[in-house]
Protein backbone atom coordinates (compact mmCIF):
# COMPACT_ATOMS: atom_id res chain seq x y z
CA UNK A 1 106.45 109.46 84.54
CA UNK A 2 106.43 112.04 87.52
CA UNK A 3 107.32 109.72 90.40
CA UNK A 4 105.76 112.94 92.60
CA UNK A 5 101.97 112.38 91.16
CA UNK A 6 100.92 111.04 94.66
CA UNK A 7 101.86 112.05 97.91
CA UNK A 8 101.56 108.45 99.00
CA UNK A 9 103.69 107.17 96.35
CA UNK A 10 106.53 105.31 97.45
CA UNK A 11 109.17 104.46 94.90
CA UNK A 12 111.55 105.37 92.66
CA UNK A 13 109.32 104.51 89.36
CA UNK A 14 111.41 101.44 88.33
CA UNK A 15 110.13 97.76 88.69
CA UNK A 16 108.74 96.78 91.04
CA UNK A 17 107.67 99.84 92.47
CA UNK A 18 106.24 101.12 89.84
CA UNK A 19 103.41 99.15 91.00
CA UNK A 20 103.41 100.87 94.67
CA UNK A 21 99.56 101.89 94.09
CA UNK A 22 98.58 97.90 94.09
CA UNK A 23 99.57 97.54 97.47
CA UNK A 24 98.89 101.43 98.74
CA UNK A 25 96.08 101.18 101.28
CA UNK A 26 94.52 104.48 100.34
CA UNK A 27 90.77 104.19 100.52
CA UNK A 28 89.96 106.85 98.03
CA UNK A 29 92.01 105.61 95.54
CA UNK A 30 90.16 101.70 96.45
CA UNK A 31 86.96 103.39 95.61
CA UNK A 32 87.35 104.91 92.13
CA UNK A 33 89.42 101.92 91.04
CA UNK A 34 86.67 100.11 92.03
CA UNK A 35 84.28 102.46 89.99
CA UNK A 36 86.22 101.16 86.76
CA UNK A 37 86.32 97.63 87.61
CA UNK A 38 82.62 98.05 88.53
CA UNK A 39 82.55 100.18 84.68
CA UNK A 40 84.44 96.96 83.22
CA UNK A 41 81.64 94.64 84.93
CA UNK A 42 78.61 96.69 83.79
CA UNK A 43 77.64 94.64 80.86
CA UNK A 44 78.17 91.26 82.74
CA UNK A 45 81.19 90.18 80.95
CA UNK A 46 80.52 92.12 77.58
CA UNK A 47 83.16 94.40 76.22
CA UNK A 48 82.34 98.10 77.52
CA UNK A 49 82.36 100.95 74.56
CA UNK A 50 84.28 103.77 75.47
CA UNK A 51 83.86 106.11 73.04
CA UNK A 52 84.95 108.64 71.13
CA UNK A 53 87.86 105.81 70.93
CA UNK A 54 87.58 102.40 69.09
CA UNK A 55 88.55 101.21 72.18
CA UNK A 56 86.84 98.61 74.76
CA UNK A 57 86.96 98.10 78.69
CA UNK A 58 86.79 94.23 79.73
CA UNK A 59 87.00 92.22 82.65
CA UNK A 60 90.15 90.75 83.47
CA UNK A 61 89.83 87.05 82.80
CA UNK A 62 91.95 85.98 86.00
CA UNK A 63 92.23 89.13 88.37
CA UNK A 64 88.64 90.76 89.44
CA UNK A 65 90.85 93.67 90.63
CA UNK A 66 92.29 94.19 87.23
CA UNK A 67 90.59 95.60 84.21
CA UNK A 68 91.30 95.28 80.63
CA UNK A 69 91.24 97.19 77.08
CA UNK A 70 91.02 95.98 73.94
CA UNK A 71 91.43 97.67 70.13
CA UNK A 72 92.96 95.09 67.93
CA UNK A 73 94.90 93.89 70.88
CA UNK A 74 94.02 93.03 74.33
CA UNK A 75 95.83 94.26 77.63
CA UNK A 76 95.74 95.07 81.37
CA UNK A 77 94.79 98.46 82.19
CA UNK A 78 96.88 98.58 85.51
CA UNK A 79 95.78 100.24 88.70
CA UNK A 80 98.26 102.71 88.99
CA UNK A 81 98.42 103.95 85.18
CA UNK A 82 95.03 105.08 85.48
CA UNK A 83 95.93 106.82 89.17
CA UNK A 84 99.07 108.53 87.71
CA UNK A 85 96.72 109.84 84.76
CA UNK A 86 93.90 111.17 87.38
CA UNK A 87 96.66 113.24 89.17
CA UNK A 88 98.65 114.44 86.19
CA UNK A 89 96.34 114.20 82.93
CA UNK A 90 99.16 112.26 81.37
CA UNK A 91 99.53 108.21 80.20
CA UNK A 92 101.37 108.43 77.38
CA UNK A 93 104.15 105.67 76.23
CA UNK A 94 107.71 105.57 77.37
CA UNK A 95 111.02 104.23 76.18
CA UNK A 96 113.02 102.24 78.59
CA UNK A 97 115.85 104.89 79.81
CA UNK A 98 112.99 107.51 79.60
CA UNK A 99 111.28 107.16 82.96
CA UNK A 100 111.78 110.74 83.78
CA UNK A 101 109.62 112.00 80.88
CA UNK A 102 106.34 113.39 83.09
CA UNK A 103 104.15 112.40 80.16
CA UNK A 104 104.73 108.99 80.52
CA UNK A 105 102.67 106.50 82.38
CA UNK A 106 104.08 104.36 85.24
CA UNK A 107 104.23 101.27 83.18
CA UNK A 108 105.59 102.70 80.18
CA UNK A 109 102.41 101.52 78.13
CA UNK A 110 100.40 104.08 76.17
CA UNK A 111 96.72 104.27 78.08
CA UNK A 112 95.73 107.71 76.37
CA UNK A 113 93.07 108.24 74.94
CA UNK A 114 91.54 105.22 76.63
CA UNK A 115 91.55 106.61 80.56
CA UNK A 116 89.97 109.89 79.11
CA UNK A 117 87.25 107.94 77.76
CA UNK A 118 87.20 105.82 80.99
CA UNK A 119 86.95 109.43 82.85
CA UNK A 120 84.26 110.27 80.84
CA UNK A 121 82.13 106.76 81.42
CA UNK A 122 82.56 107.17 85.00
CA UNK A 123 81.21 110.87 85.03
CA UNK A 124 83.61 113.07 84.25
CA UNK A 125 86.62 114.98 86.55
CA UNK A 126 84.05 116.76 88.64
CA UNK A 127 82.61 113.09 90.26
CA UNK A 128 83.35 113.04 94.07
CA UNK A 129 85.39 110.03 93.49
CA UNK A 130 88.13 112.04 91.52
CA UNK A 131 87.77 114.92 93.59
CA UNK A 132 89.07 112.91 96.63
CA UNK A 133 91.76 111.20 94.91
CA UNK A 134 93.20 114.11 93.41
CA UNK A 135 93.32 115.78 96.81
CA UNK A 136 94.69 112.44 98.44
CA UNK A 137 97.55 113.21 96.05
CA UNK A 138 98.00 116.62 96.63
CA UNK A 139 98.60 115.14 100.36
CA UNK A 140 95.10 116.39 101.61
């Protein structure tokens, strides 16, 4: 993962702070998370198509801040995963040992293609919402 993808981050990209952007106060970043937990609520509990992937977005069962995919499987989508991908364009598995690879996501969990398809459902890069973010991160 690039550990530099926020200006705000604060961590070295190792457990636990890895999960810095849980606890980060940034109010952009609040907002669009909160479009894809809003996304994950749309069809009032229903599984949420994101296509062109097989994949679905779903409430999480026990933490309405936390949203979930499914394809065969079923897990948590976290917060800061999807806020690396929005500043770099990259969630891509990693291999313990390997947390310096930039294409990796801060959890170490493959989310691609599933954020792009998130990206998409929300409106695409150009939405407001991702324009602020990304320039949050840039340290605007």
């Amino acid at each position: 993962m690039d550990i530099r993808f926020c200006a705000r981050y604060r961590g070295d990209g190792h457990p636990p702070t890895n999960r810095f952007c849980r606890s980060c106060d940034c109010p952009a970043c609040e907002v669009l998370w909160q479009k894809v937990v809003s996304l994950a609520h749309s069809c009032k509990g229903d599984p949420v198509p994101l296509p062109p992937t097989r994949a679905v977005l779903i409430p999480h069962p026990s933490n309405p801040a936390m949203v979930r995919l499914r394809v065969n499987v079923t897990w948590t989508l976290p917060r800061e995963d999807f806020l690396h991908f929005i500043s770099t364009g990259k969630a891509g598995m990693g291999r313990k040992g390997d947390r310096e690879n930039p294409c990796s996501s801060l959890s170490m969990t493959r989310q691609e293609p599933y954020v792009q398809a998130i990206v998409e459902a929300l409106g695409g890069w150009e939405i407001p919402e991702i324009e602020r973010v990304r320039g949050i991160q840039k340290g605007g």
